[in-house]
Protein backbone atom coordinates (compact mmCIF):
# COMPACT_ATOMS: atom_id res chain seq x y z
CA UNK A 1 117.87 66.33 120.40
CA UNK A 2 119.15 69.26 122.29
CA UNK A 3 118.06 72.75 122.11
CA UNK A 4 120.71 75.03 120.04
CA UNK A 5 122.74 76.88 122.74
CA UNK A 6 121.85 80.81 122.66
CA UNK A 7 124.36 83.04 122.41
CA UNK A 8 124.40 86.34 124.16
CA UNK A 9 123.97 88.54 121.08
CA UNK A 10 121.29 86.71 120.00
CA UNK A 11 119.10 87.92 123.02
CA UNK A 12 117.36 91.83 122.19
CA UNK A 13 115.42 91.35 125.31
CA UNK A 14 116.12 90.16 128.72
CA UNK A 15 113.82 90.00 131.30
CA UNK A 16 115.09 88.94 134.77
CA UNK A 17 113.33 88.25 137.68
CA UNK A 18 111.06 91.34 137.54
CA UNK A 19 108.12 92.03 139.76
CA UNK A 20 105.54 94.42 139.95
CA UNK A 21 102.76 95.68 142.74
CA UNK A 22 100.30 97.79 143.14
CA UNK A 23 99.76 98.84 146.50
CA UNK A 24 99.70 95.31 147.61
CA UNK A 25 98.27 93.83 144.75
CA UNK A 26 101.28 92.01 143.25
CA UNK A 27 100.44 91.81 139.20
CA UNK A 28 104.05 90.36 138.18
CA UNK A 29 106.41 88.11 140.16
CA UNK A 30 109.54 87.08 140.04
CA UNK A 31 108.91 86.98 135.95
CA UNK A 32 112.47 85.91 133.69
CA UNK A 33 112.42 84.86 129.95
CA UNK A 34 113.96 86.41 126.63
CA UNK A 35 113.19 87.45 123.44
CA UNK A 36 115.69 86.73 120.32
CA UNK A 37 116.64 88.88 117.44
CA UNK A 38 113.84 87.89 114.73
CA UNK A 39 111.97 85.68 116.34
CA UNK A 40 107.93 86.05 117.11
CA UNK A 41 107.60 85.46 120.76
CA UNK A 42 103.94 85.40 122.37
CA UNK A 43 103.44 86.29 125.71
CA UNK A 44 100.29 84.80 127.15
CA UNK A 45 97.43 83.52 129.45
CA UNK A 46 94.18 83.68 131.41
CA UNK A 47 92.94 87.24 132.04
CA UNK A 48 94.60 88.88 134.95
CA UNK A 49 97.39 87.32 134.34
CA UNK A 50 100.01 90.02 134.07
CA UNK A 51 100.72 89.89 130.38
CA UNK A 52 99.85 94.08 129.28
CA UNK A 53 101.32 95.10 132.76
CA UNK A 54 105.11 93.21 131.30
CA UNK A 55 104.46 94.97 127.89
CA UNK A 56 104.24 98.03 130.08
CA UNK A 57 107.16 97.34 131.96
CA UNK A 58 109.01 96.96 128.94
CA UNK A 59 108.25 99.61 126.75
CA UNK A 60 108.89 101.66 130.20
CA UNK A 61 104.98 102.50 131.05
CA UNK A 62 105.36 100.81 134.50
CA UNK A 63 109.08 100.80 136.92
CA UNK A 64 109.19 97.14 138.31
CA UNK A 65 110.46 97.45 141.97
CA UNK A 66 112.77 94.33 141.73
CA UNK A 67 114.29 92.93 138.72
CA UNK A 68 116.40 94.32 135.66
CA UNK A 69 115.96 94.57 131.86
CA UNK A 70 118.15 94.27 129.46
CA UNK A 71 117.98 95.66 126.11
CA UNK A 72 120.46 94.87 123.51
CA UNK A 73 122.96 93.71 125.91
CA UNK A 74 122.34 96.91 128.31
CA UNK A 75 120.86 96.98 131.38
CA UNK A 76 117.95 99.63 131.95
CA UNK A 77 117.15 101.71 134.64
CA UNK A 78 114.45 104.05 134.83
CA UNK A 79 113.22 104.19 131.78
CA UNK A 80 110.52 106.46 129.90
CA UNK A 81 108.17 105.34 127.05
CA UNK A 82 109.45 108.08 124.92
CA UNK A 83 113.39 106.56 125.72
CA UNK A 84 112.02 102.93 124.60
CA UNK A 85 110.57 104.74 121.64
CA UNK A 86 113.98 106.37 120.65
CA UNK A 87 115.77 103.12 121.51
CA UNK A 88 113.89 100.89 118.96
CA UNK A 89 111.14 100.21 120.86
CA UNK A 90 107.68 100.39 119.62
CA UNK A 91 104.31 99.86 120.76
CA UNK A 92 100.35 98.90 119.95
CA UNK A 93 97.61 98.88 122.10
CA UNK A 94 94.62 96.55 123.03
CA UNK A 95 92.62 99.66 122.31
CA UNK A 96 93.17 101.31 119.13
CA UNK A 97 95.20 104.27 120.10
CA UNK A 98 94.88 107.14 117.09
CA UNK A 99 94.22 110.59 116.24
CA UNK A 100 90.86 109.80 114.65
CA UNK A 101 90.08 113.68 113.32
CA UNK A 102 93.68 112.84 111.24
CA UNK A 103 94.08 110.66 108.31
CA UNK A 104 95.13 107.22 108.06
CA UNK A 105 98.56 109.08 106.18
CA UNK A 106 99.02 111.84 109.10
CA UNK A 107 98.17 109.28 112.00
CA UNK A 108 101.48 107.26 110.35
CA UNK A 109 104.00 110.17 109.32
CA UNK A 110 103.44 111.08 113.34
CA UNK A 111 105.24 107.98 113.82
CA UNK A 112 107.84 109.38 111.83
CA UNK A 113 108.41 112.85 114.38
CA UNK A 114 111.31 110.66 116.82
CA UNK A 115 112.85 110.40 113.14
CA UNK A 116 112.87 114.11 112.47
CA UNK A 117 115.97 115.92 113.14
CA UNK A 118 114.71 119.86 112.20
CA UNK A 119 113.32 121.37 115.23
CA UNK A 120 109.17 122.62 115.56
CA UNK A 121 110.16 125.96 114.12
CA UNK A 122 111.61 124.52 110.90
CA UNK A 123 108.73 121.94 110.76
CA UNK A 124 106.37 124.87 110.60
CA UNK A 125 108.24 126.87 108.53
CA UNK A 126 108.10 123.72 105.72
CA UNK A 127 110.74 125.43 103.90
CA UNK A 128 114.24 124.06 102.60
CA UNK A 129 115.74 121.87 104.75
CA UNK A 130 112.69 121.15 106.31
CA UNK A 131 111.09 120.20 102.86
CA UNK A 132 113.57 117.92 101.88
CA UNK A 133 112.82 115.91 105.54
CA UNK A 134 109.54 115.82 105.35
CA UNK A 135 109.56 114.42 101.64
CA UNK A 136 111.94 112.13 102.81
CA UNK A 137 110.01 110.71 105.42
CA UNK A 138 106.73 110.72 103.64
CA UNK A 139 108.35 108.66 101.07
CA UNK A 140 108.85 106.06 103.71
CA UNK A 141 105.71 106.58 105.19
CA UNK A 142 104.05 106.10 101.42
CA UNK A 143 106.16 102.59 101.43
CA UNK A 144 104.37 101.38 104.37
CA UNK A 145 100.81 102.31 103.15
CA UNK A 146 101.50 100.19 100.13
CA UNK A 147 103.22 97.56 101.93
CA UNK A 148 99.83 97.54 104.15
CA UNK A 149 97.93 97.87 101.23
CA UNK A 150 95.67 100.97 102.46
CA UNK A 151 96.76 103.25 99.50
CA UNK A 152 92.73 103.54 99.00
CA UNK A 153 92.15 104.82 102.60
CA UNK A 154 95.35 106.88 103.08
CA UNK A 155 93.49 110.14 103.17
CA UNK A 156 90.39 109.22 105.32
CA UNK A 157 89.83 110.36 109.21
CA UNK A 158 90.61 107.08 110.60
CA UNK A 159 87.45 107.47 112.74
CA UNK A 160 85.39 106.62 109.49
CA UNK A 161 87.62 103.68 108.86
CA UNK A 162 86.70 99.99 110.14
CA UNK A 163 87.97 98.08 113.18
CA UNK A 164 90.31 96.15 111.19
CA UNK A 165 91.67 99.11 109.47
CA UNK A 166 91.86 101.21 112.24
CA UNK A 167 94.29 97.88 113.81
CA UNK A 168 96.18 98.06 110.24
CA UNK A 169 96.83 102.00 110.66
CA UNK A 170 98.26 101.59 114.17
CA UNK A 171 100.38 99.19 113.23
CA UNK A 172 101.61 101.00 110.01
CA UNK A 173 102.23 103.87 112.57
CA UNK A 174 104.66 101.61 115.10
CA UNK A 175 106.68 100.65 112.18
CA UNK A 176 107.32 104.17 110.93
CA UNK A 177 109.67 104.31 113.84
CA UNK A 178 111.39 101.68 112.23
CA UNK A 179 111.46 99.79 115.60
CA UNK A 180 113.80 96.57 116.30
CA UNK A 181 111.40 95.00 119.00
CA UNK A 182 107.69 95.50 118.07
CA UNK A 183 105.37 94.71 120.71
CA UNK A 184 101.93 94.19 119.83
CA UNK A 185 98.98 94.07 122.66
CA UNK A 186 95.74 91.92 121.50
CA UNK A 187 96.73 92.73 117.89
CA UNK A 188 93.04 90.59 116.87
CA UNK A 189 91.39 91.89 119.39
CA UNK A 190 87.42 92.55 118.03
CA UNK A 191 88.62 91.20 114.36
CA UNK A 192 86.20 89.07 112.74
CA UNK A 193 87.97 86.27 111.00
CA UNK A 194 88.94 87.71 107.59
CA UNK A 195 90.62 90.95 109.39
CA UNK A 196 92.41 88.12 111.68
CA UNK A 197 94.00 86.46 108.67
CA UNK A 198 94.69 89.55 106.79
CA UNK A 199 96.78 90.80 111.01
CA UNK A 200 98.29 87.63 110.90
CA UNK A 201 99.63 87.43 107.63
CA UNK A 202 100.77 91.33 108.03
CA UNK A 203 102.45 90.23 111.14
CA UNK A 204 104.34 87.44 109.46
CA UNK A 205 105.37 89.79 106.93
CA UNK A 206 106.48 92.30 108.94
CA UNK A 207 108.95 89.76 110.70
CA UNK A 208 110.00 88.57 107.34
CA UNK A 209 110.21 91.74 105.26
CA UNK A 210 111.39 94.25 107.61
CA UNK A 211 113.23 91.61 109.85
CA UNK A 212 111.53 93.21 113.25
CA UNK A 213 111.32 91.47 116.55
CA UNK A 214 107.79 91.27 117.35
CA UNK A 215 106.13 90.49 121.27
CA UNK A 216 102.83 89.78 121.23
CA UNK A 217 99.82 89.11 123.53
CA UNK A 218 96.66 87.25 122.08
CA UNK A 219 94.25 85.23 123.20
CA UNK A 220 93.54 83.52 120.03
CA UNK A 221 94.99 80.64 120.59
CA UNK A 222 95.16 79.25 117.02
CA UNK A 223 96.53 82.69 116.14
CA UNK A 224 99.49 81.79 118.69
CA UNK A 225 100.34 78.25 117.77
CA UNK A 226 100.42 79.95 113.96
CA UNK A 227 102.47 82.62 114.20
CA UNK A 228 105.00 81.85 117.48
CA UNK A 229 108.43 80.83 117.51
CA UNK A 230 108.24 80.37 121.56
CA UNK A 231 105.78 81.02 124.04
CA UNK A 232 105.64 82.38 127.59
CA UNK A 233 102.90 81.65 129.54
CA UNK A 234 101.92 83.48 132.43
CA UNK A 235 99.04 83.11 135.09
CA UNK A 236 98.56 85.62 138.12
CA UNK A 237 101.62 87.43 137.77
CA UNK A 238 103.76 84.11 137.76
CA UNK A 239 105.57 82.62 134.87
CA UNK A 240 104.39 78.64 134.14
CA UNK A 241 105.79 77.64 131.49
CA UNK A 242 107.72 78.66 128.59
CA UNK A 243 108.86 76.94 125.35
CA UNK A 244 107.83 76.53 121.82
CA UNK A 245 104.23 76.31 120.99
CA UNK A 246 103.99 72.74 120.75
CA UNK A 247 105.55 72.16 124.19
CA UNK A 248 103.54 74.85 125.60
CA UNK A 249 100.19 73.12 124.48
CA UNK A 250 100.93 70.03 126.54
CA UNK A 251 102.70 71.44 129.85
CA UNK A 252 100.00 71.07 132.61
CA UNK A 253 100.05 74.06 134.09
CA UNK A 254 98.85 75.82 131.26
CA UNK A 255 95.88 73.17 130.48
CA UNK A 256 94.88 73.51 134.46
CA UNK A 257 95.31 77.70 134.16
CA UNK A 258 93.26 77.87 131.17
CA UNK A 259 90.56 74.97 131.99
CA UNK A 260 90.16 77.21 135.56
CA UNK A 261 91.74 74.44 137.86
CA UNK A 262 92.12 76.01 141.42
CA UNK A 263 95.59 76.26 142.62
């Protein structure tokens, strides 16, 4: 049976032959796969392997020096993290990246600020306009707490909070930008294995629910197979192999790269 043929407007994400060095240290090369509208797409393999530095490239951390992506059928050039962010791109970390003096509510409505159109002075001022925005936006931001269900912890420093709920509060705080492409670095990382069922199935509802295109790295493997629609596997900056989890688990490269065969 042959693969459905993709259309062009099914594609968000396009990466094409993209490479990245440092100094001479090459940690992507020659890299090309997509990611479609709605689908899960894991991005993965052996550490060193080049998988945060493509996250980087793509959210616009890092400036590959060959290669192009395309992002909803537009080429980019040059672009900024805070760009990505205003384009519909939006970001977790392997290491949970918060305001831990804030609340698990604050640390989310500042996902919100690309989303506010009143400048700082009006913010500050709180008054009429202003007011009505920022009730406006808490009201989504109060949506997502329940939808994460951490109405109980929505007023504690996250710093007091636990691993896993620190992981849930970052992840409440990407989707307050309301992004189309999520991308999600070690989402279990340090999770013990109730907090990686409870990520997973938020992850899976956040792809159903709120329809967002999610990236993500893991190294979970079960986690993977469970929650991708396609996998890309990379190894030393090169791609090896790239297809749906299933085909992924028997291609050869990938069982020599993770078993530590020498090249």
């Amino acid at each position: 049976m042959t693969a459905p043929e993709v259309k062009p407007r099914d594609v968000l994400l396009s990466v094409e032959n993209v490479s990245l060095s440092f100094g001479g240290v090459k940690a992507i090369s020659g890299v090309s796969f997509d990611i479609r509208k709605g689908e899960i797409r894991a991005i993965i393999g052996p550490n060193g392997a080049g998988k945060t530095s493509m996250l980087n490239v793509i959210n616009g951390f890092y400036q590959p020096q060959k290669g192009t992506i395309t992002f909803k059928g537009e080429p980019r050039t040059k672009m900024r993290p805070h760009d990505a962010a205003t384009g519909g791109i939006a970001r977790t970390f392997q290491n949970v990246a918060l305001f831990r003096g804030m609340s698990a509510l604050d640390n989310i409505m500042a996902g919100r600020s690309l989303k506010m159109n009143k400048n700082l002075f009006w913010q500050l001022l709180r008054y009429g306009p202003a007011m009505k925005e920022e009730v406006a936006h808490r009201r989504h931001v109060e949506d997502i707490i329940d939808f994460l269900k951490i109405q109980e912890i929505r007023r504690t420093p996250v710093a007091r909070l636990p691993y896993g709920l620190q992981k849930r509060v970052e992840l409440g705080r990407a989707l307050a930008m309301e992004p189309e492409l999520l991308l999600l670095d070690e989402p279990m990382a340090g999770m013990n294995l109730e907090e990686k069922e409870d990520m997973s199935r938020f992850i899976l509802d956040v792809n159903d629910h709120y329809g967002t295109t999610i990236a993500l790295i893991e190294h979970d493997m079960g986690v993977v197979m469970d929650l991708s629609d396609r996998v890309v596997v990379l190894d030393h900056g090169l791609k090896i192999a790239d297809g749906t989890p299933a085909e992924v688990m028997k291609n050869q490269n990938v069982i020599d790269a993770y078993l530590g065969v020498a090249h």
